[in-house]
Protein backbone atom coordinates (compact mmCIF):
# COMPACT_ATOMS: atom_id res chain seq x y z
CA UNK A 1 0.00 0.00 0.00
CA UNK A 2 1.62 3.18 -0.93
CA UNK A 3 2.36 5.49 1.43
CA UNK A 4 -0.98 8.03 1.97
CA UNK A 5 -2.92 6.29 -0.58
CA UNK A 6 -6.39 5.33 1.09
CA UNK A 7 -8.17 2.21 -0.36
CA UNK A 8 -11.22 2.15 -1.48
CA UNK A 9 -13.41 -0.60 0.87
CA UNK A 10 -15.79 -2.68 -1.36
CA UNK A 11 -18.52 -5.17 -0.42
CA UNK A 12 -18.27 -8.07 -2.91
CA UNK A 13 -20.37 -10.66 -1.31
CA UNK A 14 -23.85 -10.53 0.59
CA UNK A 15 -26.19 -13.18 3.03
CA UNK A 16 -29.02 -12.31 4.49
CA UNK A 17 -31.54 -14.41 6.83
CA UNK A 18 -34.69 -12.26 7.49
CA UNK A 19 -38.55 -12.91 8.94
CA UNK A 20 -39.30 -13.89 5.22
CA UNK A 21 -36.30 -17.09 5.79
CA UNK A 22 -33.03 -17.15 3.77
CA UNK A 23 -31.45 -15.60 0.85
CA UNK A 24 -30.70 -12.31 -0.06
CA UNK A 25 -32.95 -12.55 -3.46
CA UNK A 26 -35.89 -14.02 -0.95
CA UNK A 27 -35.18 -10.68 1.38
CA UNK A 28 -34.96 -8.11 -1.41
CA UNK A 29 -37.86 -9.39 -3.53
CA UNK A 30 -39.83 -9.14 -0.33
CA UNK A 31 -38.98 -5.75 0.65
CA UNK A 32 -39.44 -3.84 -3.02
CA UNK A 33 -42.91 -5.45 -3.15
CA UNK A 34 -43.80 -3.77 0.59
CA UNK A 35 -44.30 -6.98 2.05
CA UNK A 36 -44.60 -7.29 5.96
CA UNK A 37 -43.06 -10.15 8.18
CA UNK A 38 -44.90 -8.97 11.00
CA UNK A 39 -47.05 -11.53 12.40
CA UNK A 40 -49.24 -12.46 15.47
CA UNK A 41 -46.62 -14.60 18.04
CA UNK A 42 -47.57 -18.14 18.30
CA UNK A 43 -44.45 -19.80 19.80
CA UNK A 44 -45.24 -18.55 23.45
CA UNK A 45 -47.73 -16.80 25.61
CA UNK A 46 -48.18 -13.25 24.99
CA UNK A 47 -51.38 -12.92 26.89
CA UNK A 48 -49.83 -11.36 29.68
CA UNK A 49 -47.80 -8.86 27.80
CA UNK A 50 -49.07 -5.16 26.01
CA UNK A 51 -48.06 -6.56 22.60
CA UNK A 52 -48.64 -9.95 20.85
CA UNK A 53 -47.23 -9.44 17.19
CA UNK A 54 -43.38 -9.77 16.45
CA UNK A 55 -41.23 -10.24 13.16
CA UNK A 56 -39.28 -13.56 14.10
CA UNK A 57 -37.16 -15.39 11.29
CA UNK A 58 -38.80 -18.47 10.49
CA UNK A 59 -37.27 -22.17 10.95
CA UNK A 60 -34.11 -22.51 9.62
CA UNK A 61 -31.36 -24.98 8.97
CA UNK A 62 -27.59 -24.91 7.98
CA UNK A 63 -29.12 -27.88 5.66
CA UNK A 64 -30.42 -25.45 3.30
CA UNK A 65 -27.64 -24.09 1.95
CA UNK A 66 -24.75 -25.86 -0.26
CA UNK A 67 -21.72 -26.77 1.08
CA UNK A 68 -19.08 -24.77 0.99
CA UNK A 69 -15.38 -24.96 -1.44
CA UNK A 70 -13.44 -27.02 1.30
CA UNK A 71 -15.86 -27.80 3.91
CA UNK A 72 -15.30 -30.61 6.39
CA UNK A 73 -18.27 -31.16 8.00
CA UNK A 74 -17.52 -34.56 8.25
CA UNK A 75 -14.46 -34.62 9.19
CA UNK A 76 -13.82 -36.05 12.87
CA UNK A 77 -11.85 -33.70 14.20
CA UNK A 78 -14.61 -30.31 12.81
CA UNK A 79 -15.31 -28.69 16.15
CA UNK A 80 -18.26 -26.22 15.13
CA UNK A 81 -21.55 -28.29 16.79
CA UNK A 82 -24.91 -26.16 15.28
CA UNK A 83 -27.02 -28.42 17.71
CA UNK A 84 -25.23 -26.10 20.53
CA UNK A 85 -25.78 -23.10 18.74
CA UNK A 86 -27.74 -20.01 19.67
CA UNK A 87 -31.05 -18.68 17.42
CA UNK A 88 -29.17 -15.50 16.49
CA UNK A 89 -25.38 -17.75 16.22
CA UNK A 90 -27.34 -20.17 13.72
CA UNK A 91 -28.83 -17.37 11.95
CA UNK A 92 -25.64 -15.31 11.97
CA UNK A 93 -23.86 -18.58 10.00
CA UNK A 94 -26.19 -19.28 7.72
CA UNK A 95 -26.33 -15.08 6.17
CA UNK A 96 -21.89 -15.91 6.84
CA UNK A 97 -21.63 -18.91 4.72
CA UNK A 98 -24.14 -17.59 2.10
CA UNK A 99 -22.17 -13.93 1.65
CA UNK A 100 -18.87 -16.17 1.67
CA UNK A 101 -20.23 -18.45 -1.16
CA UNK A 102 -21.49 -15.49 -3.38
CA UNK A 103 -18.01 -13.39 -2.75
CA UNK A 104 -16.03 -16.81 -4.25
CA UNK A 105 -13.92 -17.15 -1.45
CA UNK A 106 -13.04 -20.63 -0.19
CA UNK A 107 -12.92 -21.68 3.33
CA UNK A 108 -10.01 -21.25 5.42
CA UNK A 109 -9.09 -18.29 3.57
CA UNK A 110 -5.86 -16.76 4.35
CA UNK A 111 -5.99 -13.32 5.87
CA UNK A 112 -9.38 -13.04 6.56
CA UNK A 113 -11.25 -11.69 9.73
CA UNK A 114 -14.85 -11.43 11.56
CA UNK A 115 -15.93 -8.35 13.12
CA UNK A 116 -19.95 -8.53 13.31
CA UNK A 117 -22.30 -6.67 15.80
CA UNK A 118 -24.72 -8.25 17.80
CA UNK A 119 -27.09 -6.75 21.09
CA UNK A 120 -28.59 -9.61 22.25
CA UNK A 121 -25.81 -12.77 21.26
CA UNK A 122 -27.58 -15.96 22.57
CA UNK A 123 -30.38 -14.18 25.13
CA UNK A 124 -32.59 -17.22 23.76
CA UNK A 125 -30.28 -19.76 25.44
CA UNK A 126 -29.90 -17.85 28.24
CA UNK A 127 -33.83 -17.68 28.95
CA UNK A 128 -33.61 -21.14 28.81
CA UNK A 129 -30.98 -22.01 31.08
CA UNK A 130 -32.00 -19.65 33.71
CA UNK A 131 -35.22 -21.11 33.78
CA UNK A 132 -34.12 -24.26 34.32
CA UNK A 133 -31.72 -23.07 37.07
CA UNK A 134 -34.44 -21.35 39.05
CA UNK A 135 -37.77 -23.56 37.83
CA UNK A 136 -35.80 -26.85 37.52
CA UNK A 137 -33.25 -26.07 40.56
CA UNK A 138 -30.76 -26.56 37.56
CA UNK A 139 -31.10 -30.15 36.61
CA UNK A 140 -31.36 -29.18 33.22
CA UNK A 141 -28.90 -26.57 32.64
CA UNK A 142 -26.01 -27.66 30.16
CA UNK A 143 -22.76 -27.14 30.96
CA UNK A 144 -21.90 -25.07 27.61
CA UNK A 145 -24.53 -22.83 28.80
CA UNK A 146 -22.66 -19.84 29.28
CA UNK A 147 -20.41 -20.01 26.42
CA UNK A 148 -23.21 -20.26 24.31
CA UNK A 149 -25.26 -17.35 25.41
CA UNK A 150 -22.76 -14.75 25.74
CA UNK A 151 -22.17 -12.38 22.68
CA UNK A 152 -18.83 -12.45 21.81
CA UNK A 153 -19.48 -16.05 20.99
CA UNK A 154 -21.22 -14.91 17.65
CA UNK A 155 -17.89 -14.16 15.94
CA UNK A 156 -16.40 -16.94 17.14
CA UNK A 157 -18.80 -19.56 15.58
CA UNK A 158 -18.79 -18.01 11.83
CA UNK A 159 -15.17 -17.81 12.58
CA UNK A 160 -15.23 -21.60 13.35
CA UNK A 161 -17.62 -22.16 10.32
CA UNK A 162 -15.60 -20.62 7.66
CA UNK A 163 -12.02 -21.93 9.32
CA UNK A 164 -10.69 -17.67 9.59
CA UNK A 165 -8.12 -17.40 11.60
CA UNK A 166 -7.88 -13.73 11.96
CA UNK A 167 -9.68 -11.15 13.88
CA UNK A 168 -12.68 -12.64 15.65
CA UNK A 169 -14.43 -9.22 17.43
CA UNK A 170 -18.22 -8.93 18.25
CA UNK A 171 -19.56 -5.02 18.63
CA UNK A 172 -22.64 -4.94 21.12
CA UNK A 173 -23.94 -1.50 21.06
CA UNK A 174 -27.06 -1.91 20.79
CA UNK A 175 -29.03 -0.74 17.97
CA UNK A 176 -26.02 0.85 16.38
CA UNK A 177 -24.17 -2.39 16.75
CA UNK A 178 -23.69 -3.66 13.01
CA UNK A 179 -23.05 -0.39 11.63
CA UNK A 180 -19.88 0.24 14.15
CA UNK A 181 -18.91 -3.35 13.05
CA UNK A 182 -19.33 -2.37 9.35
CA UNK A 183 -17.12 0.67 10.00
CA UNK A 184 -14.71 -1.02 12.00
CA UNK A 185 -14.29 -3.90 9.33
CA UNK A 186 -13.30 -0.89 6.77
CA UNK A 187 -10.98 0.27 9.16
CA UNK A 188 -8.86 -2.85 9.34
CA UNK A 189 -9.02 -3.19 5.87
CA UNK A 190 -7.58 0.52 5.14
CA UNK A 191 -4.94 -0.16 7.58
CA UNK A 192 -3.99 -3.65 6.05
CA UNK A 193 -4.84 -6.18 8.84
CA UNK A 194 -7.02 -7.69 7.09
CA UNK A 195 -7.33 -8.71 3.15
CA UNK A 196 -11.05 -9.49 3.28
CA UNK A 197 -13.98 -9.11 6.51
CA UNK A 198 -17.20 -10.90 7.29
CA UNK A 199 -19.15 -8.44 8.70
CA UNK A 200 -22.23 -7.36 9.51
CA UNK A 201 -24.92 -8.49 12.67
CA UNK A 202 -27.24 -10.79 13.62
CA UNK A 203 -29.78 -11.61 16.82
CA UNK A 204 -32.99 -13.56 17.40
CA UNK A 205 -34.06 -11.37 20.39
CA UNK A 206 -38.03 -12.37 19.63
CA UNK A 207 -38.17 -14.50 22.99
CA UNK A 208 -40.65 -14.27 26.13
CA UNK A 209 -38.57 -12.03 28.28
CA UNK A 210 -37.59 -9.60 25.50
CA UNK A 211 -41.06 -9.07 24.73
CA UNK A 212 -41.89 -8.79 28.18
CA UNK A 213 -39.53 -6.35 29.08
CA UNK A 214 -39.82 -3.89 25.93
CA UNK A 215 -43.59 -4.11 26.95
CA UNK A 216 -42.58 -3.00 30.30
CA UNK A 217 -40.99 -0.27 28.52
CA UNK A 218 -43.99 0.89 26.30
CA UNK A 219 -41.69 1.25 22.99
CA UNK A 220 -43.90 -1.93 21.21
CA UNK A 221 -46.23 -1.26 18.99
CA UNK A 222 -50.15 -2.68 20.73
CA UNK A 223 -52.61 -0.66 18.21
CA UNK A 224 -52.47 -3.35 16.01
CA UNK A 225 -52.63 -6.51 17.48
CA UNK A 226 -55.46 -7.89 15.69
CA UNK A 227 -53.90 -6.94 12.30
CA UNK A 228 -49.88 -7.50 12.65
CA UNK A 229 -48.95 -6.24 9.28
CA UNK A 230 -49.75 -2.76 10.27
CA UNK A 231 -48.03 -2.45 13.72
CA UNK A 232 -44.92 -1.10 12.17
CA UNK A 233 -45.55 2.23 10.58
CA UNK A 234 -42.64 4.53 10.98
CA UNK A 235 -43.67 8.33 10.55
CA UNK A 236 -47.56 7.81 9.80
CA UNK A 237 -49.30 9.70 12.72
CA UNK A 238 -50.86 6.28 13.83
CA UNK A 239 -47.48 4.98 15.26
CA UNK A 240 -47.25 3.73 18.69
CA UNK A 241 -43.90 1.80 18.73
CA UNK A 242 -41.40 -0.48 17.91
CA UNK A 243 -42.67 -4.24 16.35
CA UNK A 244 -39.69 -6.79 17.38
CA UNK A 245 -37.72 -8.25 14.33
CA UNK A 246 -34.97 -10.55 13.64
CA UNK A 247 -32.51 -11.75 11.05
CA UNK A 248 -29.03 -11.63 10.16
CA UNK A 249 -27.64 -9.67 7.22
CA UNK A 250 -23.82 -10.31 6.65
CA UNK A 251 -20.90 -9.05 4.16
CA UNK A 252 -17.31 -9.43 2.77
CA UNK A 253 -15.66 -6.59 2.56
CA UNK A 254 -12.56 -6.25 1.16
CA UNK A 255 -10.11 -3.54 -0.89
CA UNK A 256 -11.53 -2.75 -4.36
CA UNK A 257 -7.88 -3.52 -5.66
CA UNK A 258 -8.13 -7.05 -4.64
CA UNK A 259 -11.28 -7.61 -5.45
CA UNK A 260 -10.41 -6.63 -8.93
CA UNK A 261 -7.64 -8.98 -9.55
CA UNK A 262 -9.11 -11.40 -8.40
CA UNK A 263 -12.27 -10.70 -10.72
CA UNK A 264 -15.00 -10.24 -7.83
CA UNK A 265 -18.34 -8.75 -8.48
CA UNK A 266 -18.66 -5.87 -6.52
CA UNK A 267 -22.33 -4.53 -5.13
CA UNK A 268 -21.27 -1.36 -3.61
CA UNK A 269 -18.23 1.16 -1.80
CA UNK A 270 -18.02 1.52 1.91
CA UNK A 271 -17.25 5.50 1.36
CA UNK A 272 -17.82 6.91 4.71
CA UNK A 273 -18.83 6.32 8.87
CA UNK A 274 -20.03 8.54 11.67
CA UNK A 275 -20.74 7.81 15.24
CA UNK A 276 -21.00 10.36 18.19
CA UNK A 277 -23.07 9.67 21.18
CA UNK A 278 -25.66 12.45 22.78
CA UNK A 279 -24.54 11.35 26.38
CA UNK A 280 -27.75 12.62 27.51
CA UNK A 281 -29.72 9.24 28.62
CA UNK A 282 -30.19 5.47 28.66
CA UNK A 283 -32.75 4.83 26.74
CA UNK A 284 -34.04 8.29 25.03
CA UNK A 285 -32.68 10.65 22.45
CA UNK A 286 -31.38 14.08 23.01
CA UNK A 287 -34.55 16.02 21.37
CA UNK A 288 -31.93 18.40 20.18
CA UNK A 289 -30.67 15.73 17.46
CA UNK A 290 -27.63 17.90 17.67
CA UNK A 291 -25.43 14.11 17.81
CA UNK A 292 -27.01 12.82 15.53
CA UNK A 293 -26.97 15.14 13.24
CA UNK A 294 -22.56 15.28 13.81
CA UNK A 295 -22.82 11.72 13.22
CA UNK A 296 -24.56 12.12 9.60
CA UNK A 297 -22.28 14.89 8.45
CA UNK A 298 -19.34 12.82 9.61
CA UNK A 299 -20.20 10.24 7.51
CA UNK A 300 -20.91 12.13 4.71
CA UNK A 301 -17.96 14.33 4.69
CA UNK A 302 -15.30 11.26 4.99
CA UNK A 303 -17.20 9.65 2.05
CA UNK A 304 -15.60 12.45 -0.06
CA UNK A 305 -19.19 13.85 -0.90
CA UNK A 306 -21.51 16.94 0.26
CA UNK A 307 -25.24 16.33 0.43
CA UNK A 308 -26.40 17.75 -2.59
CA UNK A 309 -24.97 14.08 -3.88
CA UNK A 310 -26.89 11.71 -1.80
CA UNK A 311 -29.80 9.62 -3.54
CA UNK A 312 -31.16 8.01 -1.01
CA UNK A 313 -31.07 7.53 2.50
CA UNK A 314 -32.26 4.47 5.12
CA UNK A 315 -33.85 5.69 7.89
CA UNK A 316 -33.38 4.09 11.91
CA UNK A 317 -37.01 4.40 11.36
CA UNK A 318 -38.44 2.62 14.54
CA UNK A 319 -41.87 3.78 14.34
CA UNK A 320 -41.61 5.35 17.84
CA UNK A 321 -43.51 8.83 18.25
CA UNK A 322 -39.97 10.87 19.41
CA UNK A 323 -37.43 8.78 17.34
CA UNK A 324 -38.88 9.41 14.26
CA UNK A 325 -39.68 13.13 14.34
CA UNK A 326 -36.25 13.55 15.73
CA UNK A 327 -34.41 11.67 13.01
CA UNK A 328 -36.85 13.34 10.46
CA UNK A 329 -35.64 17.33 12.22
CA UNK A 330 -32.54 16.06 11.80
CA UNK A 331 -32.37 15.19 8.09
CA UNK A 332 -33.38 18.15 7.22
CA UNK A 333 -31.12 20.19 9.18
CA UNK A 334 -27.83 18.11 7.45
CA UNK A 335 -29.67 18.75 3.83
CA UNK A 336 -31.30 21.80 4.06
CA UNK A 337 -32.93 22.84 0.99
CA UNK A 338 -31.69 19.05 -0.38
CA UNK A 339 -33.76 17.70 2.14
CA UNK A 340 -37.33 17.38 -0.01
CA UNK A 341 -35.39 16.13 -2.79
CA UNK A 342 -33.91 12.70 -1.45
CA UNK A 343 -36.33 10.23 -0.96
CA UNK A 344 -35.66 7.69 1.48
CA UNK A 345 -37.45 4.65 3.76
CA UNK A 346 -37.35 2.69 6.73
CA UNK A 347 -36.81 -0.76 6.27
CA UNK A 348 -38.22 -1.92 9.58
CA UNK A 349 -41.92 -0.91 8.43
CA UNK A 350 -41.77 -4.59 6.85
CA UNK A 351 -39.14 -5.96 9.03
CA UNK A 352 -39.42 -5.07 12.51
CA UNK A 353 -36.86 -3.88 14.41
CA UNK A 354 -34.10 -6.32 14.38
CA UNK A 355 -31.91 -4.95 17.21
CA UNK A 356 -28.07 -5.03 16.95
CA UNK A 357 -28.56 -6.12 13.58
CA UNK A 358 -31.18 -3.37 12.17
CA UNK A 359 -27.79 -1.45 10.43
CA UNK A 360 -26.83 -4.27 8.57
CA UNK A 361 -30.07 -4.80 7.34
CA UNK A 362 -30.50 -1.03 6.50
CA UNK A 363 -27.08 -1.31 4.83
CA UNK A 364 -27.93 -4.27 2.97
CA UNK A 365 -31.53 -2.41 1.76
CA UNK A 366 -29.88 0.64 0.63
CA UNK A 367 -26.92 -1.55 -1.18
CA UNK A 368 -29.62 -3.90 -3.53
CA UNK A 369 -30.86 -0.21 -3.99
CA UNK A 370 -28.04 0.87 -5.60
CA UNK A 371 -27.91 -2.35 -7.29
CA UNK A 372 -31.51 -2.43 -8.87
CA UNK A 373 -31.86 0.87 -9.09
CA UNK A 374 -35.47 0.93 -7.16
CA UNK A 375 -36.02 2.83 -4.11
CA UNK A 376 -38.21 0.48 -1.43
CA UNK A 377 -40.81 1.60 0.10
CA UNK A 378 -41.99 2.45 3.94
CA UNK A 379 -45.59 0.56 3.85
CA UNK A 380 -48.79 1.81 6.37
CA UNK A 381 -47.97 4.83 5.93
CA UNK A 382 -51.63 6.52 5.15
CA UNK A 383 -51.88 9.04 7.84
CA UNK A 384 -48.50 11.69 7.18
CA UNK A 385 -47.43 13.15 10.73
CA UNK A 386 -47.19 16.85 10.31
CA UNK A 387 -44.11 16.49 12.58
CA UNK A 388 -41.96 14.05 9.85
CA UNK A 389 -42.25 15.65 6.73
CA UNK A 390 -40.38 14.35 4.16
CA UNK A 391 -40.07 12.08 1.11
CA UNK A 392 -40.40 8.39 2.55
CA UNK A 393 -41.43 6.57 -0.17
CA UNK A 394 -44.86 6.08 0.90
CA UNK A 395 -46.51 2.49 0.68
CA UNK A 396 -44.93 1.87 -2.62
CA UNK A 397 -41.51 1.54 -3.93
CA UNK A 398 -40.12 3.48 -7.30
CA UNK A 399 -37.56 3.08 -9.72
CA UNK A 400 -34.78 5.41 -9.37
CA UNK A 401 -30.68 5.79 -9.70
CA UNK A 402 -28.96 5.78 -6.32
CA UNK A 403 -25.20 6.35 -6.65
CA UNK A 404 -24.63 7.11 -3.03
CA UNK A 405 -27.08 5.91 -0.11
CA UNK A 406 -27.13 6.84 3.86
CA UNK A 407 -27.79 4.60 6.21
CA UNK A 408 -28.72 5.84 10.07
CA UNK A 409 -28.74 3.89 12.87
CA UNK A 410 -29.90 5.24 16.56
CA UNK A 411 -29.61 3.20 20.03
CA UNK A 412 -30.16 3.19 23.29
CA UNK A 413 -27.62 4.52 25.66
CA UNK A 414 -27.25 7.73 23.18
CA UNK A 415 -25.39 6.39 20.37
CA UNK A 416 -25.58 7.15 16.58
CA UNK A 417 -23.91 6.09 13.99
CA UNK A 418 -24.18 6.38 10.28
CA UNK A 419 -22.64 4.72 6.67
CA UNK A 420 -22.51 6.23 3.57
CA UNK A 421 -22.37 3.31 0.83
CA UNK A 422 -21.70 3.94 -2.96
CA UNK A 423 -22.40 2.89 -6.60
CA UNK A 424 -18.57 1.51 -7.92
CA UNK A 425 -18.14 1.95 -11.58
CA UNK A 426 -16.29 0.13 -13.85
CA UNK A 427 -12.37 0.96 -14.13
C-alpha cells in the first residue's frame, strides 16, 4: 500500500436471513414489493404482555444451503456443533456462509477476519438455562450454557464455520451495533490487517422475556394486534412503537484492488462512517438531534461527498412517536434545501426492528438499492405526521438511480452512527 494512498473498501459478497427465511434474493424481492413479516406470536404466551405481534425469522437450517469450497463437516476432528448453537449464532452462519459463497472465497481463507455486531448474542439460550436453574433447581442446565449465550461467541462460531483465523471481534452496542462493526471492518481493511472481513450483525431477540420487558418499557407497537402487518408504521401519525424483528444480514468486505484482480463482483463502496453519542440518557434521544446530526455529516464528509450528492437515504425508522420526528428534524437540518429532494425509507416498516442487527439490514436495503436501481418503500404509511415531513417513499416503492445511499442507525444509551455506501463503476 503506498504510502498516503487510502483504499477504497468494497462489499463483494452478501447473506441475508430475514422474517421472510433465507437468501438475499428471498429478502430483497420481499422488501421492493412492501411486504410485511410482521405476524401475530404463536411460539409462546403473549397474553400477559401489552403486545402480541413480532417479526421472528422463520425455521431454519444450515441444511439449506450448499456446502461450501473445502468444507469438512464430516471430518472427525470439525469442532463447530450447530445443535449447541444459539437462534441468532445459527442465523448469523447461515447469512456468513451464504455472503462467503457469493463473494467466491473458499474456506479457510488466508488473511481473513470477523468483526460482526450483535445486542442480544444468545439471550434465547440464556432464557432457557435460567429457567431451568431457578424452575428446575438446575437439573437441566447444560454445561456449555454460558459459552453459548454470551455475545462475543457470535464471531467466534462463523469464525469456526468458515475456518478464519484472523480477527474474531463482536460489537454490542445496541441498535447501532452492526453499523460500528461495518465501519470497524473498513478500518482494518484501510490499515492492512485484514485482506477481506465478514461483517455485519445478527440476533434472534423475539423471545418471552424480550417481549416482556420492551412491553414493560412501552416502545412496542399494541394498536395493532389484531392486524400485525400494520403495527410497524414509521412516521404515519398512527405509530405507537417499535414491532420486534430478527434476522441476520452479513458481508465481505474487502479492498476494491483485490477484489479486482481477483475478478469479484462488486455490489457497492463503503465510502464513509459517523458515530457520536448524545450522552444525555439510557434509553431516550437528546430532542436536540444535535449528535445525531454530527454523526450524519461525519459520515458524509469522509465519504468524499456533500449532500447535494446523496440519492437516497435508510432511515433508523423505529416507528416510535420521538425517534422518528427527531431523526426526520434532523435530516433536514444536514440537507437543508436538499432535504425534499432525497427520498428515502425505513426498512423496519416490513421488518421489525431487528436490534443489533437493524444497520446491517438497512445497509444491505440501501446496497440492492443501488444495485436495482429501485427505491423500497416504507408501507402503512396513510396518515403523514405533520411532525416528519419528508419524502419516505410512501406504501410503494419506485424506480430510481442511487449512486450514493445513507444509512442511520440510533440506540439506546445515546449512540448514533451512520454509513454512507456507494455505486462503484467500472475501471
Amino acid at each position: 500500500m503506498a504510502a498516503g494512498s487510502v483504499p477504497r473498501i468494497v462489499i463483494t459478497g452478501l447473506g441475508v436471513v430475514s422474517p421472510f427465511g433465507i437468501g438475499r434474493e428471498r429478502f430483497w424481492q420481499a422488501v421492493r414489493q412492501g411486504c410485511s413479516g410482521t405476524r401475530r406470536m404463536d411460539e409462546f404466551d403473549t397474553d400477559g404482555m401489552a403486545c402480541h405481534v413480532a417479526a421472528p425469522v422463520p425455521a431454519v437450517s444450515l441444511d439449506d444451503l450448499p456446502p461450501l469450497d473445502g468444507d469438512d463437516y464430516m471430518d472427525p476432528g470439525y469442532r463447530a456443533d450447530p445443535k449447541r448453537y444459539s437462534r441468532a449464532a445459527l442465523i448469523g452462519v447461515i447469512a456468513a456462509r451464504e455472503a462467503w459463497r457469493d463473494a467466491g472465497l473458499r474456506i479457510g481463507e488466508a488473511g481473513a477476519a470477523v468483526v460482526i455486531g450483535s445486542g442480544g448474542g444468545g439471550i434465547d439460550i440464556g432464557e432457557r438455562q435460567y429457567y431451568d436453574y431457578f424452575v428446575e433447581r438446575g437439573r437441566k442446565v447444560s454445561p456449555y450454557a454460558i459459552p453459548v449465550s454470551i455475545v462475543g461467541m457470535m464471531s467466534s462460531e462463523i469464525s469456526i464455520s468458515l475456518r478464519l483465523r484472523g480477527v474474531s471481534h463482536v460489537l454490542s452496542c445496541g441498535c447501532t451495533s452492526s453499523t460500528d462493526a461495518i465501519g470497524y471492518a473498513a478500518a482494518l481493511l484501510r490499515s492492512g490487517e485484514a485482506d477481506a472481513v465478514l461483517t455485519g450483525g445478527a440476533d434472534a431477540c423475539v423471545t418471552p422475556g424480550m417481549m416482556f420487558g420492551f412491553s414493560r418499557m412501552r416502545v412496542m407497537a399494541t394498536t395493532f394486534n389484531s392486524e400485525p402487518g400494520q403495527a410497524s408504521r414509521p412516521f404515519d401519525r398512527r405509530r405507537d412503537g417499535f414491532v420486534l424483528g430478527e434476522g441476520a444480514w452479513m458481508f465481505v468486505v474487502e479492498r476494491e484492488a483485490r477484489a479486482r484482480a481477483r475478478g469479484a463482483r462488486i455490489y457497492a463502496s463503503v465510502d464513509g462512517y459517523g458515530s457520536t453519542c448524545d450522552a444525555y440518557h439510557r434509553v431516550q434521544m437528546a430532542p436536540d438531534g444535535e449528535e445525531i446530526v454530527r454523526a450524519i455529516s461525519l459520515a458524509i464528509e469522509r465519504s468524499g461527498r456533500s449532500p447535494a450528492d446523496i440519492d437516497y437515504i435508510n432511515y433508523h425508522g423505529t416507528s416510535t412517536q420521538l425517534n422518528d420526528a427527531v431523526e426526520s428534524r434532523c435530516v433536514r437540518a444536514v440537507f437543508g434545501a436538499q432535504a425534499e429532494r432525497v427520498a428515502g425509507s425505513s426498512v423496519k416498516s416490513m421488518i421489525g426492528h431487528p436490534q443489533g442487527a437493524s444497520g446491517a439490514a438497512g445497509v444491505a436495503t440501501a446496497v440492492l438499492a443501488i444495485t436495482h436501481d429501485f427505491l423500497p418503500p416504507t408501507i402503512n404509511h396513510s396518515d403523514p405526521d405533520p411532525a416528519c415531513d419528508l419524502d419516505y417513499v410512501a406504501n410503494h416503492g419506485r424506480p430510481a438511480r442511487v449512486d450514493a445511499a445513507l444509512c442511520n442507525c440510533l440506540g439506546f444509551g445515546s449512540k448514533n452512527s451512520a454509513l454512507v455506501v456507494g455505486r462503484v463503476h467500472e475501471p
